[in-house]
C-alpha atoms as a PDB file:
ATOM      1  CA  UNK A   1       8.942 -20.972 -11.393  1.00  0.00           C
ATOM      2  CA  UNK A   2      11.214 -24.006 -10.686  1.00  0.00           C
ATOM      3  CA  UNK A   3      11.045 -26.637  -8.154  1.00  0.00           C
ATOM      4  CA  UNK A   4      13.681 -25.377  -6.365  1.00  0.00           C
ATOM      5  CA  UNK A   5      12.011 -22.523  -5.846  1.00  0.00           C
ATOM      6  CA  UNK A   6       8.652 -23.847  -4.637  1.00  0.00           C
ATOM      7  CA  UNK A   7       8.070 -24.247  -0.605  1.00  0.00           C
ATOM      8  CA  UNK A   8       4.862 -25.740   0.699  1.00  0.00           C
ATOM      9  CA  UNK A   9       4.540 -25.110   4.640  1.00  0.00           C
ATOM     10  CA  UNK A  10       6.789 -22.335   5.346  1.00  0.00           C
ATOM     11  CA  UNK A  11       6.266 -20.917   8.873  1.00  0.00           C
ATOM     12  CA  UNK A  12       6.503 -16.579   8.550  1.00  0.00           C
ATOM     13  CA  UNK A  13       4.633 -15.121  10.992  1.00  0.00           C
ATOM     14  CA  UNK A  14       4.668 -11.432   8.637  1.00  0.00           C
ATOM     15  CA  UNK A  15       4.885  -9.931   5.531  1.00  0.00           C
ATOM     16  CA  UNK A  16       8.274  -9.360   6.096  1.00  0.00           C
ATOM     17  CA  UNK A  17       9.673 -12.350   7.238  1.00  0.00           C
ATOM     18  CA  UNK A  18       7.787 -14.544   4.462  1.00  0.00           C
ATOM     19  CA  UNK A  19       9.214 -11.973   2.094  1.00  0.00           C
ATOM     20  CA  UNK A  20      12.626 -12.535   3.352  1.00  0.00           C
ATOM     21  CA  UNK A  21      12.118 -16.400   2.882  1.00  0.00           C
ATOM     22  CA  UNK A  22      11.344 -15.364  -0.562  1.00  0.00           C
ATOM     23  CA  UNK A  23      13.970 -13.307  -1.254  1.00  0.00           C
ATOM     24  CA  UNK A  24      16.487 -16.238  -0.045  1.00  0.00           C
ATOM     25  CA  UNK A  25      14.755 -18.785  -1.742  1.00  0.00           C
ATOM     26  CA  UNK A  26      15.295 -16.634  -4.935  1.00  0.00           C
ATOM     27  CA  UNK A  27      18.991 -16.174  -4.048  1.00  0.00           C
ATOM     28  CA  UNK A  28      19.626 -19.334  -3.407  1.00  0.00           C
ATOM     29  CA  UNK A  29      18.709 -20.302  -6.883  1.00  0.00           C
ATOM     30  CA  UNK A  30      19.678 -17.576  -8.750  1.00  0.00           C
ATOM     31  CA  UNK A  31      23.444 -16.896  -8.173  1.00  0.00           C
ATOM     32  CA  UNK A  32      23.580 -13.248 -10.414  1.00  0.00           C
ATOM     33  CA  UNK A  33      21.016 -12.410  -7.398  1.00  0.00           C
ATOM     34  CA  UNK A  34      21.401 -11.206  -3.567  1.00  0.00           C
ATOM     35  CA  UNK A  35      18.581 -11.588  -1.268  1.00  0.00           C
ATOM     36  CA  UNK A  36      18.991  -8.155   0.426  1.00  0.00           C
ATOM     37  CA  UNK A  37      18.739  -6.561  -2.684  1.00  0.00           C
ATOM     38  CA  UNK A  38      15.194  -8.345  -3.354  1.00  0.00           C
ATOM     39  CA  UNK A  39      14.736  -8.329  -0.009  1.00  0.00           C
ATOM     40  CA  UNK A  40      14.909  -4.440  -0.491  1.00  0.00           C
ATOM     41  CA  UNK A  41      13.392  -4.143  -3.841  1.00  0.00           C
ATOM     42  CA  UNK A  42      10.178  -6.276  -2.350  1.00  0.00           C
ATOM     43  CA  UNK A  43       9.467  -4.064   0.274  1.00  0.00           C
ATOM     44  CA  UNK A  44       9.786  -0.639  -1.585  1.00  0.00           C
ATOM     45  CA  UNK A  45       6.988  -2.417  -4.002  1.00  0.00           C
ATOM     46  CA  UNK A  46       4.963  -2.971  -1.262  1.00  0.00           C
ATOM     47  CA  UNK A  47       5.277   0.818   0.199  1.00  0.00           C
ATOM     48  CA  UNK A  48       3.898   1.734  -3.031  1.00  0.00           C
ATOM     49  CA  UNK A  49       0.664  -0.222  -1.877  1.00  0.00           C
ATOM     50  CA  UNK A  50      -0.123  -4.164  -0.931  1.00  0.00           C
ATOM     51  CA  UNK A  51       0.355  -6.879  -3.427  1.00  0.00           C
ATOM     52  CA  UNK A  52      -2.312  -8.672  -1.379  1.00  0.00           C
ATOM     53  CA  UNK A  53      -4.896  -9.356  -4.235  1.00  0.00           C
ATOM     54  CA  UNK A  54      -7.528 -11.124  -1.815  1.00  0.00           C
ATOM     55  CA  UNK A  55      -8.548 -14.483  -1.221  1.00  0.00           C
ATOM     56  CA  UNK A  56      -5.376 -15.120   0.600  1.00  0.00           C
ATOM     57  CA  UNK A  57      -2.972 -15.126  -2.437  1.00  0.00           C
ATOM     58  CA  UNK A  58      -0.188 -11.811  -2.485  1.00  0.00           C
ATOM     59  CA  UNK A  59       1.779 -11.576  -5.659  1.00  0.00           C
ATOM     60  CA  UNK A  60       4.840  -9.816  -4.464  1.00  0.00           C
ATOM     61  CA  UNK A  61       6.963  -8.428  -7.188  1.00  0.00           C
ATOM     62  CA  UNK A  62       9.667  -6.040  -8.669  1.00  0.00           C
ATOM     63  CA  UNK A  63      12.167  -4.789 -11.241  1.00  0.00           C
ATOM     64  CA  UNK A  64      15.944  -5.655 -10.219  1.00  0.00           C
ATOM     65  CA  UNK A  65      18.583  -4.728 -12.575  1.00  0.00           C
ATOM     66  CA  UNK A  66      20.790  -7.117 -12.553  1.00  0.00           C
ATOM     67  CA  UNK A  67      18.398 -10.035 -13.388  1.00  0.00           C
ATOM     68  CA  UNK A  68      18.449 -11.324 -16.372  1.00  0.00           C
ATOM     69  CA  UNK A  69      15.253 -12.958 -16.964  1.00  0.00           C
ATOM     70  CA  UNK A  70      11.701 -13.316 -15.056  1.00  0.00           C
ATOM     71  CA  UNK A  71      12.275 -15.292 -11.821  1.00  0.00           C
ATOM     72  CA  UNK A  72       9.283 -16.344 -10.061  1.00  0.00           C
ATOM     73  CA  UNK A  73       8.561 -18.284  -6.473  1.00  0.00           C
ATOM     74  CA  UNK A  74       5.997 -19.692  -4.829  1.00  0.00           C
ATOM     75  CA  UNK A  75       5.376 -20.236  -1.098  1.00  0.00           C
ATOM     76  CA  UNK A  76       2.545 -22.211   0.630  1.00  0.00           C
ATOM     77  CA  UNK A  77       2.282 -20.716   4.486  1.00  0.00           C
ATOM     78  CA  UNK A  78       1.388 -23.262   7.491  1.00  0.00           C
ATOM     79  CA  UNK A  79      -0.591 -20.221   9.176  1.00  0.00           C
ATOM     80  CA  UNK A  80      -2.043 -17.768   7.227  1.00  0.00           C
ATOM     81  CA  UNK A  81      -0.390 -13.805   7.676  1.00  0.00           C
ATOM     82  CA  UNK A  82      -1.870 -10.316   7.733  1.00  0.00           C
ATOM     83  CA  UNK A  83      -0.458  -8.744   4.376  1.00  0.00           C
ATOM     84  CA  UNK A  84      -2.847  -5.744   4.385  1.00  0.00           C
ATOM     85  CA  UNK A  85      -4.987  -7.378   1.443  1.00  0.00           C
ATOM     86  CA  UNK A  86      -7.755  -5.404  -0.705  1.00  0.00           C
ATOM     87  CA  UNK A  87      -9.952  -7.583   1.295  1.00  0.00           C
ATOM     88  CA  UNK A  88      -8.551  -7.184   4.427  1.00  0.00           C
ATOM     89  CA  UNK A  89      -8.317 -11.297   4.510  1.00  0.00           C
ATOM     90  CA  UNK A  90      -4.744 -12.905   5.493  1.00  0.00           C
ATOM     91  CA  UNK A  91      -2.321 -14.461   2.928  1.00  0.00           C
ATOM     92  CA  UNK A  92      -1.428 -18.031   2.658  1.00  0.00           C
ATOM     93  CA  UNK A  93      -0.263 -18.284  -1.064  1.00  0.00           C
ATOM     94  CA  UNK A  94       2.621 -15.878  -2.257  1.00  0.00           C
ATOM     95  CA  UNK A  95       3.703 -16.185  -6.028  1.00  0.00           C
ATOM     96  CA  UNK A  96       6.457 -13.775  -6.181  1.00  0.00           C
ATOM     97  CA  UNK A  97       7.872 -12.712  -9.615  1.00  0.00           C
ATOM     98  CA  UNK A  98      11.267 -10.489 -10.182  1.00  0.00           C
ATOM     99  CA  UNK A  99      11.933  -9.876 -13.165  1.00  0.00           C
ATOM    100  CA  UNK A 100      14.438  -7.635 -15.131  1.00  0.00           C
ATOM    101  CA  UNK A 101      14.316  -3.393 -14.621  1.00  0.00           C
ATOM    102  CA  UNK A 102      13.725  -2.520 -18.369  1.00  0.00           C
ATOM    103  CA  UNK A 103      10.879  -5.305 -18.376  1.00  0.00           C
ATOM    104  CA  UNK A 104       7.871  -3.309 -18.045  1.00  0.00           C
ATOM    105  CA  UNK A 105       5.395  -4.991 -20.531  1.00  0.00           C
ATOM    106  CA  UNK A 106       6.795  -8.466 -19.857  1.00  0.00           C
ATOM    107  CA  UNK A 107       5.919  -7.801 -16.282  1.00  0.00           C
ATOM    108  CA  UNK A 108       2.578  -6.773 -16.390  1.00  0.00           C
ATOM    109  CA  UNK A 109       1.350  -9.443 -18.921  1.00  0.00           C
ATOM    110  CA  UNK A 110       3.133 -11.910 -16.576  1.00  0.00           C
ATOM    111  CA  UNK A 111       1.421 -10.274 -13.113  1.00  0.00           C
ATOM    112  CA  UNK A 112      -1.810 -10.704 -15.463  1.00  0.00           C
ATOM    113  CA  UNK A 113      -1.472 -14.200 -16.167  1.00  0.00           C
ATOM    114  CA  UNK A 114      -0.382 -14.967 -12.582  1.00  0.00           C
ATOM    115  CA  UNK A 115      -3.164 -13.443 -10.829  1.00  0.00           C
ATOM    116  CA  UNK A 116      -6.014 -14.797 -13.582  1.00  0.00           C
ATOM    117  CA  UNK A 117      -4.514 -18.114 -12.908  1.00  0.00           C
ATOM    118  CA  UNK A 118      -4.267 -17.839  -9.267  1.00  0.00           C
ATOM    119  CA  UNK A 119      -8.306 -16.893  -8.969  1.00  0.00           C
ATOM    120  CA  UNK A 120      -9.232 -20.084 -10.050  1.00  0.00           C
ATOM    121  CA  UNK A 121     -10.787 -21.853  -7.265  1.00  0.00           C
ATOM    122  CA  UNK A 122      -9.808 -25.340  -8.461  1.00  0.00           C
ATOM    123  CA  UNK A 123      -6.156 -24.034  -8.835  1.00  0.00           C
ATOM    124  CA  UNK A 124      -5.981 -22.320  -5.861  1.00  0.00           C
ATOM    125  CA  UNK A 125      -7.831 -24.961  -3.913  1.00  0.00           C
ATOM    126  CA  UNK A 126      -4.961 -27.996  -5.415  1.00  0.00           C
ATOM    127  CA  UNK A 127      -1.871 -25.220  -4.312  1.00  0.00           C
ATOM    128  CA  UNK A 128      -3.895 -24.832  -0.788  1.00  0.00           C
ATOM    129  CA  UNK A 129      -3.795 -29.010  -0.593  1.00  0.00           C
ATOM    130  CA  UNK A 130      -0.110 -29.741  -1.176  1.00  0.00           C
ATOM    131  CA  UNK A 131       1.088 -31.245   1.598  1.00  0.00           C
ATOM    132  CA  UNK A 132       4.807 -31.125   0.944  1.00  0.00           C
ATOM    133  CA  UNK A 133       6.864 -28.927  -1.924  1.00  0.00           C
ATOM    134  CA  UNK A 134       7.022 -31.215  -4.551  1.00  0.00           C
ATOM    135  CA  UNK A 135       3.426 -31.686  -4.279  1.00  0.00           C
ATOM    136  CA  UNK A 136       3.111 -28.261  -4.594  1.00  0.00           C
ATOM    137  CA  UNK A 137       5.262 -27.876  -7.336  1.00  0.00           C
ATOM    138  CA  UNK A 138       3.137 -30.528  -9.448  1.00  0.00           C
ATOM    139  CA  UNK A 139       0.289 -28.605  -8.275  1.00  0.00           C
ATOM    140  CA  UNK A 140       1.374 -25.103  -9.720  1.00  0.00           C
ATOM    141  CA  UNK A 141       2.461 -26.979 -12.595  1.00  0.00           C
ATOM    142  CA  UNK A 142      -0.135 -29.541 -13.771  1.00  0.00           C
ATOM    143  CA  UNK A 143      -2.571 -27.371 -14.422  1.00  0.00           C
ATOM    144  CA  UNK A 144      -2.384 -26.241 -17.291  1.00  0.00           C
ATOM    145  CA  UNK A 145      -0.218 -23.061 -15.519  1.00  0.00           C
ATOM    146  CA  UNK A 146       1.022 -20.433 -17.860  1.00  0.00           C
ATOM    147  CA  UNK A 147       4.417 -21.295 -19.133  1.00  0.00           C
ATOM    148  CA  UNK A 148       5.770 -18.487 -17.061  1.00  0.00           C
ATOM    149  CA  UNK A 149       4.907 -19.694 -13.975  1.00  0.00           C
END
């Protein structure tokens, strides 16, 4: 995760429109990266079954062949969304990881790490708190957050 790809407040009123904002937010800083294509790639991941984990927090994520690393973004929402959660609760917190087709042990240690850290209550408390995106940012950051992230 960078700070240019960290957004505290973002106004999506669905799944699909805050994972567009991901996907352009990705895009944006990524330029080997087009935001239909993870626009795409996001939502076949999530036909395969939520990536709502519960307690408002979704970890969106998928394989995309032409990236060359793990990317990773995280969006604070002004008004929690429905995103069709284990719990049934709505999302505010989206940490969305791509990362690169043949990385299939990468990506599930990474998910791992991202979701242990995420169920922290402290953690997720500080990232529900920013009030702007660098905030948010030092919030995700200061934590002692997996390198990763």
């Amino acid at each position: 995760m960078s700070q240019h790809r960290t957004l505290c407040g973002v106004e999506a009123g669905s799944k699909k429109r805050a994972l567009q904002v991901i996907s352009q937010l990705i895009a944006e800083d990524q330029p080997t990266l087009n935001a239909d294509d993870i626009f795409t790639s996001l939502i076949s991941r999530e036909r395969l079954g939520s990536t709502g984990l519960g307690e408002g927090i979704a970890i969106p994520h998928c394989r995309i062949n032409n990236c060359a690393s793990t990317v990773g973004a995280l969006i604070q929402l002004q008004s929690p969304i429905d995103y069709e959660s284990i719990d049934g609760q709505p999302v505010d917190i989206l940490f969305a990881l791509i990362v690169p087709e043949e990385a299939h042990d990468e990506h599930l240690q990474t998910l791992a790490a991202i979701a242990e850290q995420l169920h922290q209550p402290g953690y997720l408390q500080s990232l529900r708190d920013a009030s702007d995106s660098d905030n948010l940012y030092q919030a995700a950051t200061e934590q002692d957050a997996n390198a990763t992230l």
